[in-house]
C-alpha atoms as a PDB file:
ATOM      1  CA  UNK A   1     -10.470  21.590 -14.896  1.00  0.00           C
ATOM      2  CA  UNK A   2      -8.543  21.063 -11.753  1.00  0.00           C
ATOM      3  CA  UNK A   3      -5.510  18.238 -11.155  1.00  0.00           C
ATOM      4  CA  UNK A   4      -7.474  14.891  -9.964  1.00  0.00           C
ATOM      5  CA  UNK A   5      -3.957  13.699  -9.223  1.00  0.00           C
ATOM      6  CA  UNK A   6      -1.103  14.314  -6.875  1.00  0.00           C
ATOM      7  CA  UNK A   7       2.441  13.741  -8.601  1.00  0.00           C
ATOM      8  CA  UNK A   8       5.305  11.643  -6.328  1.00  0.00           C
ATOM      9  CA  UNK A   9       8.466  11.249  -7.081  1.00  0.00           C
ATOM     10  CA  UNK A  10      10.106   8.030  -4.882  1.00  0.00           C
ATOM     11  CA  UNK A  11      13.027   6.973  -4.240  1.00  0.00           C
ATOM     12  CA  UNK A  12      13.576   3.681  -5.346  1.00  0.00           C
ATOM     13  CA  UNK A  13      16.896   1.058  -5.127  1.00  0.00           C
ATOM     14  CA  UNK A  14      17.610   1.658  -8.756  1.00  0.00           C
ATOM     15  CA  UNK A  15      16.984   5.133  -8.999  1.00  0.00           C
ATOM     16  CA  UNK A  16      13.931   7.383  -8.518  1.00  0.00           C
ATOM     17  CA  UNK A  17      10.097   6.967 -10.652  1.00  0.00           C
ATOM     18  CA  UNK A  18       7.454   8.819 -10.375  1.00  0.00           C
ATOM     19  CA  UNK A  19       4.198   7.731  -9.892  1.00  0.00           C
ATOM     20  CA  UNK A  20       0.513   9.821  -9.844  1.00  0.00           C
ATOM     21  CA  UNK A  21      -2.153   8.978  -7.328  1.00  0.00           C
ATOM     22  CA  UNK A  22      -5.547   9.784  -6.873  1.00  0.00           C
ATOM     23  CA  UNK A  23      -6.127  13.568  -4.802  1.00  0.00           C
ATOM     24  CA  UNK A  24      -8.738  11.875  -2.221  1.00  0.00           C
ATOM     25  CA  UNK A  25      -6.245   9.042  -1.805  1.00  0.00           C
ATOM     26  CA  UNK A  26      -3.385  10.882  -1.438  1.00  0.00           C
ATOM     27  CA  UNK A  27      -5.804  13.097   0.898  1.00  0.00           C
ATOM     28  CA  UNK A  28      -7.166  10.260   3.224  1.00  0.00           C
ATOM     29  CA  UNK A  29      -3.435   8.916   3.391  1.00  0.00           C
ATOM     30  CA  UNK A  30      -2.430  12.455   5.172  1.00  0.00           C
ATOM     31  CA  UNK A  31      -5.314  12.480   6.938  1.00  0.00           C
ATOM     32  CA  UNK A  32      -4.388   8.572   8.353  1.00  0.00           C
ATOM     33  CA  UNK A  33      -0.869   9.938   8.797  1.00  0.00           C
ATOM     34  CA  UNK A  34      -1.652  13.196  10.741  1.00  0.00           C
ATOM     35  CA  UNK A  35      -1.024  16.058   8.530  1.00  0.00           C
ATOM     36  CA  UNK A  36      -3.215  18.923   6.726  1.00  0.00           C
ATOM     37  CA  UNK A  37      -4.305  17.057   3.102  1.00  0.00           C
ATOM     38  CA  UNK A  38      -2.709  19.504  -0.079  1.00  0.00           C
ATOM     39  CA  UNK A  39       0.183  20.673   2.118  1.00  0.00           C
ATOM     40  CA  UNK A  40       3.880  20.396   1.688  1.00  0.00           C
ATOM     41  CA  UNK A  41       4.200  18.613   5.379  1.00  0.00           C
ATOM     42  CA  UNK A  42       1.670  16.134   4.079  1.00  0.00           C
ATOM     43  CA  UNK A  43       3.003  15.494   0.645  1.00  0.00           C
ATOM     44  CA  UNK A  44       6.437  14.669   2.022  1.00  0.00           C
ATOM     45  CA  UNK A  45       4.333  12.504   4.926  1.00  0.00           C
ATOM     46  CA  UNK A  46       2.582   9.940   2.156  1.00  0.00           C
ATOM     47  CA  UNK A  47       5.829  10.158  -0.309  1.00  0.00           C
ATOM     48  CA  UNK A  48       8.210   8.528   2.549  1.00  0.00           C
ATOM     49  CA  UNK A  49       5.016   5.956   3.289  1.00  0.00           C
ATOM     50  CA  UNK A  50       4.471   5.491  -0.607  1.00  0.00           C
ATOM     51  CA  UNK A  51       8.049   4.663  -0.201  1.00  0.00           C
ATOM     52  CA  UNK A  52       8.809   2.123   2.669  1.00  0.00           C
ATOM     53  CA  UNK A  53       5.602   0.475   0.828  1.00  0.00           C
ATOM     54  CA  UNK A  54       8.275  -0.306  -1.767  1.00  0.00           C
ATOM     55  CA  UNK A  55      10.674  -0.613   1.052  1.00  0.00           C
ATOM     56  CA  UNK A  56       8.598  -3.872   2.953  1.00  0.00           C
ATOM     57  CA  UNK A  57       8.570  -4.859  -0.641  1.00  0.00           C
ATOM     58  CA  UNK A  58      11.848  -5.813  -1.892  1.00  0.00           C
ATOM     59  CA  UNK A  59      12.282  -2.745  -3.803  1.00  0.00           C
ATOM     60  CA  UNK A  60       9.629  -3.368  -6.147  1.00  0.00           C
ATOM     61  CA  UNK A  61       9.752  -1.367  -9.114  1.00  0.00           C
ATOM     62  CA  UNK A  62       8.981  -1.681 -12.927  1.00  0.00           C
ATOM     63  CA  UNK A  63       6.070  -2.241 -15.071  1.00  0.00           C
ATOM     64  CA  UNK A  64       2.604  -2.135 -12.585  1.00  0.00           C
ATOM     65  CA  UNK A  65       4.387  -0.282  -9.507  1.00  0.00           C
ATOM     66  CA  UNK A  66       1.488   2.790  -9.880  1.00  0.00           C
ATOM     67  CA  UNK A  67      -1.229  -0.356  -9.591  1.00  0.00           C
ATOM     68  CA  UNK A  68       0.991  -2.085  -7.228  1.00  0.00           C
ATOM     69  CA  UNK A  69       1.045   1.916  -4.731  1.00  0.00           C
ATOM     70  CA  UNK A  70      -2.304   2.167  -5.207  1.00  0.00           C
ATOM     71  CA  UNK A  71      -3.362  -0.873  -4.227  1.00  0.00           C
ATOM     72  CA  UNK A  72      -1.118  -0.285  -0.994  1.00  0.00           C
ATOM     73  CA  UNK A  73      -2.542   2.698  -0.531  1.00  0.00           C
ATOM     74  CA  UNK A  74      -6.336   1.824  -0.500  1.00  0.00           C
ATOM     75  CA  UNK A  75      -5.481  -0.951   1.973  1.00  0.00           C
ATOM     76  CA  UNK A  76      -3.254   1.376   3.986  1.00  0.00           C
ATOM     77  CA  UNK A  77      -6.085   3.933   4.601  1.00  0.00           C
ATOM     78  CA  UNK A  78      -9.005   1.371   5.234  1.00  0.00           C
ATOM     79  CA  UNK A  79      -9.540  -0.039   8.717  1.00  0.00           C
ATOM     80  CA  UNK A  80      -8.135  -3.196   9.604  1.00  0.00           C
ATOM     81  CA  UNK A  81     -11.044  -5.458   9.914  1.00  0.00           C
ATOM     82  CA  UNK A  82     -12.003  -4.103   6.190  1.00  0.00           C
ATOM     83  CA  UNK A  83      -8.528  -4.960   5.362  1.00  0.00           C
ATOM     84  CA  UNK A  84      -8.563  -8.599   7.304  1.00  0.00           C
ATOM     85  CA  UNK A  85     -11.416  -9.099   5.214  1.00  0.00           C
ATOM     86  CA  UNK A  86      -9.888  -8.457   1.751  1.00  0.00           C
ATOM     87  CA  UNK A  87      -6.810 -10.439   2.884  1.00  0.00           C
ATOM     88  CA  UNK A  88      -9.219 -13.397   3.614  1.00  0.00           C
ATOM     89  CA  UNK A  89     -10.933 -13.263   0.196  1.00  0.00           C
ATOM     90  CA  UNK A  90      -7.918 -12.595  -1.764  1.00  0.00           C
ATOM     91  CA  UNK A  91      -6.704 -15.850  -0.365  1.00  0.00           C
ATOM     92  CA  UNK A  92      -9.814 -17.892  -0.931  1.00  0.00           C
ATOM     93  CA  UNK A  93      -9.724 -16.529  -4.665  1.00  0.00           C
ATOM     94  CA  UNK A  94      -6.572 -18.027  -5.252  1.00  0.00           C
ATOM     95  CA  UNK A  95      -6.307 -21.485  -7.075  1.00  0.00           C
ATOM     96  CA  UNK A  96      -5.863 -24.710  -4.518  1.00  0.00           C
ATOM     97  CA  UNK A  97      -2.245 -25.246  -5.515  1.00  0.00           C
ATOM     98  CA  UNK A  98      -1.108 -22.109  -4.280  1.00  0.00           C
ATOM     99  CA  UNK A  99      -2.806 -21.354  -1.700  1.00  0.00           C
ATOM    100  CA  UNK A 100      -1.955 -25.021  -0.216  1.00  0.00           C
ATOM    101  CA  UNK A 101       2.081 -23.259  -1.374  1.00  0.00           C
ATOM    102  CA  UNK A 102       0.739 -20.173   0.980  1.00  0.00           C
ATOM    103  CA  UNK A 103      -0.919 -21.859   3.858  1.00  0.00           C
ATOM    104  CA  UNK A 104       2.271 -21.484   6.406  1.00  0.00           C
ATOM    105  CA  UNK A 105       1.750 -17.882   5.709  1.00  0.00           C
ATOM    106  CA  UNK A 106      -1.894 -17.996   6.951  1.00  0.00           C
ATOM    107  CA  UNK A 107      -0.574 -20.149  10.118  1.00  0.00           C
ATOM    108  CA  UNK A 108       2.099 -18.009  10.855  1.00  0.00           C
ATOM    109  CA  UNK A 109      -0.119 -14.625  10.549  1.00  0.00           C
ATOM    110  CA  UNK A 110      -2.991 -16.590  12.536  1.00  0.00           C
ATOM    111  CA  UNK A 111      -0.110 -17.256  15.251  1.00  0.00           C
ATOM    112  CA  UNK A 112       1.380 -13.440  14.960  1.00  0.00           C
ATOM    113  CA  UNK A 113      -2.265 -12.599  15.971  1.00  0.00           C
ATOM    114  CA  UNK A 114      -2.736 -14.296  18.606  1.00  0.00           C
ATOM    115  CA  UNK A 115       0.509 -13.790  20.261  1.00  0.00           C
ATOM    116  CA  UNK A 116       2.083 -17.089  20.388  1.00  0.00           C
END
């Protein structure tokens, strides 16, 4: 049985982890980035974008970072009106009280958007 995983180890503030992601993620992501899937050009490509993932993140790290690059990674390869979408209903889904707390983040993203 072959490897249905590709192996990273990041870099993170702290220190380094290593994390395992799906092989057609981890394909699609070199794909998206330019570079031959399953080569060493590629795996160094989606390790330094697994990383500044973390990076735009605060240096994230501990329990639920694989969940936390994985979910970063699906969104990162899907196109952006599939991603818009998922922003949209994750935001809806949340209870009133905070997303009333998150609203100036919809206004300024709404206002990013449109250039203002």
């Amino acid at each position: 049985m072959t490897n249905k995983t590709v192996r990273y180890h990041l870099q993170l503030l702290e220190g380094r982890t290593t994390i395992s992601l799906d092989k057609i993620i981890s394909d699609l992501m070199a794909i998206k980035l330019e570079t031959v899937p399953r080569t060493k050009e590629a795996h160094i490509a989606v390790r330094k974008q697994l990383e500044s993932f973390i990076a735009h993140d605060l240096g994230r790290s501990g329990r639920g970072l694989g969940e936390y690059i994985t979910e970063k990674s699906v969104l990162f390869i899907t196109d952006k009106i599939i991603s818009n979408k998922y922003d949209e209903w994750w935001f809806e889904a949340l209870p009133d009280e905070i997303r009333a707390d998150l609203g100036h983040l919809e206004e300024l993203k709404k206002a990013r958007e449109s250039g203002d």
